[in-house]
Protein backbone atom coordinates (compact mmCIF):
# COMPACT_ATOMS: atom_id res chain seq x y z
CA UNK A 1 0.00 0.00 0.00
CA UNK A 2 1.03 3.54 -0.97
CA UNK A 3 1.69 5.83 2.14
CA UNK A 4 1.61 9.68 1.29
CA UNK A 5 2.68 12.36 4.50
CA UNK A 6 -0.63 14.61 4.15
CA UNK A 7 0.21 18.18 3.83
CA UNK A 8 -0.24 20.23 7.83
CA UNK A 9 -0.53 23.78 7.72
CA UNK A 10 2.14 24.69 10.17
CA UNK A 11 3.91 21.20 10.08
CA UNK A 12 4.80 19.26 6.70
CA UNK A 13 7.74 21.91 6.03
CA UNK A 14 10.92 20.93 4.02
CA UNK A 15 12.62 19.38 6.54
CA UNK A 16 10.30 17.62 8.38
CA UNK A 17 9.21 16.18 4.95
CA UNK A 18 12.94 14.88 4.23
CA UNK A 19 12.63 12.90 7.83
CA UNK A 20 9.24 11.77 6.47
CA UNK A 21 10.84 10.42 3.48
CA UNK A 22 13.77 9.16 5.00
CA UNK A 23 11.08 7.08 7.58
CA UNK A 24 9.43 5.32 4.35
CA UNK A 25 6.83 8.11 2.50
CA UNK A 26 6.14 7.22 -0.71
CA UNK A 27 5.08 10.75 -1.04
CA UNK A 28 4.26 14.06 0.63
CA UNK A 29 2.15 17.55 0.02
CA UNK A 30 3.30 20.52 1.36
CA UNK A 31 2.06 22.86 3.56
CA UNK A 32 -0.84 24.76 2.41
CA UNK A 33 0.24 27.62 -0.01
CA UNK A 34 -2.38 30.21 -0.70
CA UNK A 35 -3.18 31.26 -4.28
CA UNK A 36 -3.78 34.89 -3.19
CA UNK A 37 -0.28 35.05 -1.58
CA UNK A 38 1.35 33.87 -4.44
CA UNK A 39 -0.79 36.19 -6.37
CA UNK A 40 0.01 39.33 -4.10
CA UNK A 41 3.97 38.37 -4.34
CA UNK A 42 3.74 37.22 -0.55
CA UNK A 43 7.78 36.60 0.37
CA UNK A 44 6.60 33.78 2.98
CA UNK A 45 4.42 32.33 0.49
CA UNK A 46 6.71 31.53 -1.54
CA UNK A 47 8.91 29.90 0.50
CA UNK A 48 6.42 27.21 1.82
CA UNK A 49 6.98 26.10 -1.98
CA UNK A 50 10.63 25.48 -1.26
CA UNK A 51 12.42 22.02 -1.28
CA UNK A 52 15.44 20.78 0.19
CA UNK A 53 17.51 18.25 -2.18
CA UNK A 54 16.68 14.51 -2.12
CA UNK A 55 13.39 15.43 -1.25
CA UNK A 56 11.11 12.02 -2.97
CA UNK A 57 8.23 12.60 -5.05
CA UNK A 58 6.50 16.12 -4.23
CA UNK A 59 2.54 17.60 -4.67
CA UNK A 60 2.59 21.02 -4.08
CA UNK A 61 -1.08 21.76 -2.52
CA UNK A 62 -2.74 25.00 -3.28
CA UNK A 63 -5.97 26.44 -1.56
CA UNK A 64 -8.19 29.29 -2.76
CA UNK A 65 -11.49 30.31 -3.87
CA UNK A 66 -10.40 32.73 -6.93
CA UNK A 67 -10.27 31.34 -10.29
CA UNK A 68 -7.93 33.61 -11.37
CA UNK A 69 -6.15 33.49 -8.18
CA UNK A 70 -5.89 29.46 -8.16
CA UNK A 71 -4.63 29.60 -11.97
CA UNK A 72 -1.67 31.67 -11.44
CA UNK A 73 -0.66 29.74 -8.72
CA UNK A 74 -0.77 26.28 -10.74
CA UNK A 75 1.15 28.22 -13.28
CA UNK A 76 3.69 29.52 -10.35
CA UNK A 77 4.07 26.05 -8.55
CA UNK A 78 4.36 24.28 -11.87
CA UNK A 79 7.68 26.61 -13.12
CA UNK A 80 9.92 26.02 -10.00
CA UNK A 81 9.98 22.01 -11.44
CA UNK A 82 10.26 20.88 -8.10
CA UNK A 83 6.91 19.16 -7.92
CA UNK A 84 4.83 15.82 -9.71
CA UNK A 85 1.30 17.43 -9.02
CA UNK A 86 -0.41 19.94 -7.73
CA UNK A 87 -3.44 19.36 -5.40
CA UNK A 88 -6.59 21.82 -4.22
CA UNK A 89 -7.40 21.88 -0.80
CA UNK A 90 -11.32 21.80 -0.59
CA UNK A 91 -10.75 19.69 3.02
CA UNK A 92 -9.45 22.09 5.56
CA UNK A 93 -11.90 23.36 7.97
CA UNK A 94 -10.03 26.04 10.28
CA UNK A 95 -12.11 29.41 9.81
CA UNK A 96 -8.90 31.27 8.61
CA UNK A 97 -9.25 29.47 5.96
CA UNK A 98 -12.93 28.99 5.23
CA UNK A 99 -13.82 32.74 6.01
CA UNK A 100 -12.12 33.24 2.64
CA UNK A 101 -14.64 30.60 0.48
CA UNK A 102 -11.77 28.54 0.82
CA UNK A 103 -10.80 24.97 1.88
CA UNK A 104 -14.06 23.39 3.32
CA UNK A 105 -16.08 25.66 2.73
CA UNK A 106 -15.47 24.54 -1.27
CA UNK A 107 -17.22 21.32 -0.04
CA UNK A 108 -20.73 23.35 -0.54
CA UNK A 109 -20.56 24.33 -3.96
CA UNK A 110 -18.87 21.54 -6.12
CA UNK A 111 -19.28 23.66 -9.52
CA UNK A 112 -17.04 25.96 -7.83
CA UNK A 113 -14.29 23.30 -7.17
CA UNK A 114 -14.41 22.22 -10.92
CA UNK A 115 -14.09 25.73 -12.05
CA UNK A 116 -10.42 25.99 -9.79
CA UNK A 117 -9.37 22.29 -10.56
CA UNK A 118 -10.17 23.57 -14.43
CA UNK A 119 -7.97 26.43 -13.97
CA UNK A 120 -5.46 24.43 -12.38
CA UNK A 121 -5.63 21.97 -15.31
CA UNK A 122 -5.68 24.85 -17.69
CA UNK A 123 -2.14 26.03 -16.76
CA UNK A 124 -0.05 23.27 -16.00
CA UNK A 125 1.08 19.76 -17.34
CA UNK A 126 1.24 18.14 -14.24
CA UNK A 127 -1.66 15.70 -12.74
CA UNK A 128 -4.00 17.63 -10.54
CA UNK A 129 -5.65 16.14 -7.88
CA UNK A 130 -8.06 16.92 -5.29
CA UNK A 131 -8.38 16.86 -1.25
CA UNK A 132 -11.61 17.07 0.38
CA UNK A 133 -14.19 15.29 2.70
CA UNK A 134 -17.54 13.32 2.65
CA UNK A 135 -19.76 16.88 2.57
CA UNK A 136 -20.78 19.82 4.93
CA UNK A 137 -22.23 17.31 7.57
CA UNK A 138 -23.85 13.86 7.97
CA UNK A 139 -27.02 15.28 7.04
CA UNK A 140 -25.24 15.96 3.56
CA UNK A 141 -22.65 13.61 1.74
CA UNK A 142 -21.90 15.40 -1.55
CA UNK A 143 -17.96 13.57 -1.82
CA UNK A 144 -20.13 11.36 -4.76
CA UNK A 145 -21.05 14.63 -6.50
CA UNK A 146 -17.74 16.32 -5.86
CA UNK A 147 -16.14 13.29 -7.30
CA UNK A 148 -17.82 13.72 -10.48
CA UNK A 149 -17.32 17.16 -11.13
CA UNK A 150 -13.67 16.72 -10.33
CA UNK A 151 -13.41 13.80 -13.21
CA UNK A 152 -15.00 16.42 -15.53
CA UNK A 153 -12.59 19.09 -14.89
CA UNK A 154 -9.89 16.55 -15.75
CA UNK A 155 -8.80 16.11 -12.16
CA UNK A 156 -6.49 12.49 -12.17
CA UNK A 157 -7.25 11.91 -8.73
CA UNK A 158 -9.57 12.47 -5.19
CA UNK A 159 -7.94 12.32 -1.65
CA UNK A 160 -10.61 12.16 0.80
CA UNK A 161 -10.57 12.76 4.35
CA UNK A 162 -13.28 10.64 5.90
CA UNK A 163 -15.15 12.61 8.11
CA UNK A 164 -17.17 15.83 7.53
CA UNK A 165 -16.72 19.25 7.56
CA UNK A 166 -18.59 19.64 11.19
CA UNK A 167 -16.38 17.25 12.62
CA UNK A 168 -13.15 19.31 12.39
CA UNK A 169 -10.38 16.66 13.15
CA UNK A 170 -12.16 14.61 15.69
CA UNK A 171 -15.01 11.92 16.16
CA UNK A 172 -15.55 8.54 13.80
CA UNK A 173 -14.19 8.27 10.61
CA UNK A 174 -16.56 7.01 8.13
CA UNK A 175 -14.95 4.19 6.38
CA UNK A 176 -18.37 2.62 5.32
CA UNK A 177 -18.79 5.85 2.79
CA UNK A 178 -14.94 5.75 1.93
CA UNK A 179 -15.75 2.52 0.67
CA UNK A 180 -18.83 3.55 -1.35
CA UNK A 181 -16.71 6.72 -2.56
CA UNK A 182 -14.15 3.84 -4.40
CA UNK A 183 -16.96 1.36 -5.62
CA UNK A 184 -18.66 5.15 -7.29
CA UNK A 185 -15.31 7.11 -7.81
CA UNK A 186 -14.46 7.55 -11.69
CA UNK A 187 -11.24 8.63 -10.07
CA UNK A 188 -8.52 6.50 -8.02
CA UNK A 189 -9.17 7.23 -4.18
CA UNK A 190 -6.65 7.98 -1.84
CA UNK A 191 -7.93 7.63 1.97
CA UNK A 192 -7.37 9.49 5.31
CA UNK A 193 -8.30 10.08 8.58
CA UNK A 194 -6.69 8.82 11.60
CA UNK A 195 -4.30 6.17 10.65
CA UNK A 196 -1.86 5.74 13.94
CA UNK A 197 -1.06 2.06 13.32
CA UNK A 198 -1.29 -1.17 11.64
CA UNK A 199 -4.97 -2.01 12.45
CA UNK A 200 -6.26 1.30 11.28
CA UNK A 201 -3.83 1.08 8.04
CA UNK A 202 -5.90 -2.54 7.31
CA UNK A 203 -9.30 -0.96 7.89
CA UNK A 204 -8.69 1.82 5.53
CA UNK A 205 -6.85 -0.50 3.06
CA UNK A 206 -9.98 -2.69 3.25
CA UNK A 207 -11.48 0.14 1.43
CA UNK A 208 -9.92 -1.00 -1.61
CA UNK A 209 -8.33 2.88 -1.75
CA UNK A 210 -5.57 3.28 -4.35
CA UNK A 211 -3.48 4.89 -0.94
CA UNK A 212 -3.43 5.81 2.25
CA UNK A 213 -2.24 9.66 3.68
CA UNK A 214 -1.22 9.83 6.87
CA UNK A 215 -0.74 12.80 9.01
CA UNK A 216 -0.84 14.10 12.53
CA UNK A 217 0.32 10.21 13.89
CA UNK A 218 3.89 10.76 11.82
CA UNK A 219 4.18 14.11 13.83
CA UNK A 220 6.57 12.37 16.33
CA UNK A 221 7.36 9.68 14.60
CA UNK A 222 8.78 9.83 10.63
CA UNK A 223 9.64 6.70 10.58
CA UNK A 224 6.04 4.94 10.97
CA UNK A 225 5.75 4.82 7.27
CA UNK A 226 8.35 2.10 7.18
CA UNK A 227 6.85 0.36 10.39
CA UNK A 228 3.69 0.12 9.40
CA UNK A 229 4.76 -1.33 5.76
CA UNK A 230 6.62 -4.15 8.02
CA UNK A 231 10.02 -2.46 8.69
CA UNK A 232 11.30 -3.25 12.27
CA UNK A 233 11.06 0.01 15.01
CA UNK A 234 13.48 3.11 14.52
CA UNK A 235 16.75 2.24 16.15
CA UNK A 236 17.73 5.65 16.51
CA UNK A 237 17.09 7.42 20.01
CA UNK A 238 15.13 10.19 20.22
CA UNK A 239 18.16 12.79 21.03
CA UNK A 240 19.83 11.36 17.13
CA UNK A 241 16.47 11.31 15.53
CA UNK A 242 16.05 15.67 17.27
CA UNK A 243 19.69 15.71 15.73
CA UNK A 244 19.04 14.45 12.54
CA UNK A 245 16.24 17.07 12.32
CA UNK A 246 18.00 20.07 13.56
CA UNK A 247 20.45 19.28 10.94
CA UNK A 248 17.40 19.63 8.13
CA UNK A 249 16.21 22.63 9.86
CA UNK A 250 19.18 24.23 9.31
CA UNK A 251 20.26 23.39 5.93
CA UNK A 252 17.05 24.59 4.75
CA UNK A 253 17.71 27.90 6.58
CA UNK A 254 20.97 28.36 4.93
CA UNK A 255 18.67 27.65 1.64
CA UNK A 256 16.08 30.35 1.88
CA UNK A 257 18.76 32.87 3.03
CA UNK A 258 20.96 32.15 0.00
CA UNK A 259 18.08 32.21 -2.60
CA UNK A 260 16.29 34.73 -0.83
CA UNK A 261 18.49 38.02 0.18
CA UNK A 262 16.35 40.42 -0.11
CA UNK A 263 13.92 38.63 2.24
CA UNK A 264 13.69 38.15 6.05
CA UNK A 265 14.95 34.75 6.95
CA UNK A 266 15.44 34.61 10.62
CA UNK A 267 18.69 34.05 12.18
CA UNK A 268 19.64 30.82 12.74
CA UNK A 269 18.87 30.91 16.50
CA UNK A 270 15.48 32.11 16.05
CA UNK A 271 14.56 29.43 12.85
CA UNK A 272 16.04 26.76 15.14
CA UNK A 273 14.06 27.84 18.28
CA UNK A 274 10.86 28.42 16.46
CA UNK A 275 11.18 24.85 14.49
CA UNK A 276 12.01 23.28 18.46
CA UNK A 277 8.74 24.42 19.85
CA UNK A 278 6.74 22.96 16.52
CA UNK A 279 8.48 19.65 15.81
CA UNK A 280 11.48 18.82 17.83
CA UNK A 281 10.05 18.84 21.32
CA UNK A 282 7.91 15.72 20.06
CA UNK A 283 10.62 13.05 20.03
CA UNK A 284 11.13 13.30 23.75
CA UNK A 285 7.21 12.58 24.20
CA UNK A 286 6.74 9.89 26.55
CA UNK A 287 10.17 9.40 28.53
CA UNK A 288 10.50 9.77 32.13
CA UNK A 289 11.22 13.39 32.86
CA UNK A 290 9.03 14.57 29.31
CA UNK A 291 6.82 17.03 31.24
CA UNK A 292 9.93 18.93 32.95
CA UNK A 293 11.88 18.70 29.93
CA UNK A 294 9.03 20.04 27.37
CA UNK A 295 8.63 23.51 29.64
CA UNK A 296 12.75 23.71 29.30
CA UNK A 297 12.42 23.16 25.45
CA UNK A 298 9.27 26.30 25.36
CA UNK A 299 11.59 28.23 26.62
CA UNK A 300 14.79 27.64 24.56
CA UNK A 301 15.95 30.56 22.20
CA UNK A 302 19.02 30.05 20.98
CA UNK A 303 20.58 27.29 18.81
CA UNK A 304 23.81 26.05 21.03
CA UNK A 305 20.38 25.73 23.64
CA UNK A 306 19.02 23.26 21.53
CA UNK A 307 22.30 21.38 21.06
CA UNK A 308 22.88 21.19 24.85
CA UNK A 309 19.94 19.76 25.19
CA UNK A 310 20.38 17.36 22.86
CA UNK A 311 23.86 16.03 24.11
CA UNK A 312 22.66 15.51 27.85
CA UNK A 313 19.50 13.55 26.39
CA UNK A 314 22.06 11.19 24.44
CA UNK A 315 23.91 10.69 27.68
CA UNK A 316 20.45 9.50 29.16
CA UNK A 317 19.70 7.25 26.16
């Protein structure tokens, strides 16, 4: 089974894609880029589309409810020839997001999400794809309807979350209507919602979906693609695996700074700090001392910080 790293505002960054990667993705999305930043020359929009070498096979995923806005962007993402597809996000239902017509809120009015995938489709030579959920609410499962329109604008594909807009990120997902999504799907199916291990993986695979995305579970723990395709447990402790990271973190730093100098790339200290309290803290989740040693990490702000802390943590390993 094919296991994609779904794209986390906030989260699936460059680096923490290349330890996604190196743990056994198949694939991953990026962050969410918006088509109005791009479109109103938006410095840190731009640089959620950066990649760091030896990244693996790349969608760059787009949200936006302008037409024109949504084009340009496909046209945008599509010249840097970093990624294999582009993907609209008609799925995401934080109201930042939705107050714009955006994300979920798409989910509503599926001629509008065939008009942006067209526009996508219309400006680049890459497959487009789509992310989204069953519909609105349970009183309302539209994902069969979305699906079709999606075909028609010459979408090659349908990623679908399996729960409902109302639901946010919590409560059951719906694998009974994932299942009916595949069986009534003129488009391949890719599935998420929740996968955390090996049981879950099974009952989504059982879906007969073409893959399986997995997100907030691989958070603190890259390597769970490989585990849960049979690989034994990461070896490495959780001080080398915060290492290994930090090292990412910083390349890519370096990266935007050098193609970048006319924008503001933090200094190394504050990128490092800033990337500790999103990412690095988790590795050290669930070891004796975690609680004391999390309120150290919120308040770390400097780099050779970090590094301390990660050299008495190997001596504890």
């Amino acid at each position: 089974m094919k296991l994609v790293l779904a794209p986390l505002a906030g989260f699936t960054d460059a680096p923490f894609r290349q330890m996604c990667f190196e743990g056994g993705a198949d694939m991953a999305y990026t962050e969410m880029v918006s088509a109005a930043g791009l479109a109103h020359g938006s410095s840190p929009t731009r640089h959620l589309m950066e990649t760091l070498p030896g990244e693996g096979k790349l969608a760059c995923q787009i949200f936006g409810s302008r037409v024109s806005d949504v084009a340009y962007a496909a046209k945008i993402a599509t010249e840097t020839g970093r990624f294999r597809e582009l993907n609209l996000n008609a799925g995401c239902p934080m109201p930042k997001v939705t107050r714009e017509g955006a994300g979920a809120k798409l989910i509503e009015n599926p001629r509008l999400i065939a008009q942006l995938l067209k526009a996508m489709t219309d400006n680049t030579d890459l497959p487009v794809t789509l992310k989204t959920r069953l519909g609105p609410h349970p009183g309302r499962t539209n994902v069969f309807e979305i699906a079709e329109e999606a075909a028609r604008a010459g979408a090659a594909g349908i990623i679908v979350h399996a729960r409902y807009t109302s639901q946010m990120h919590g409560g059951p997902v719906h694998l009974e209507k994932l299942s009916e999504l595949v069986r009534r799907s003129p488009l391949p199916v890719t599935g998420n919602g929740s996968v955390t291990n090996a049981a879950e993986l099974s009952a989504m695979s059982q879906c007969a979906v073409d893959a399986v995305m997995i997100g907030r579970a691989a958070l603190a723990k890259p390597s769970l693609f490989s585990e849960l395709k049979g690989a034994p447990p990461e070896k490495a402790s959780a001080a080398e695996m915060c290492e290994r990271h930090l090292g990412h973190i910083l390349s890519f730093r370096e990266q935007l700074a050098r193609r970048y100098p006319l924008d503001h790339v933090p200094s190394a200290d504050g990128f490092s700090s800033v990337k500790m309290h999103t990412h690095l803290f988790r590795y050290f989740n669930g070891r004796p001392g975690a609680a004391a040693l999390r309120a150290r990490l919120s308040t770390v702000r400097t780099l050779a910080e970090i590094r301390e802390i990660i050299e008495n943590e190997k001596s504890v390993d």
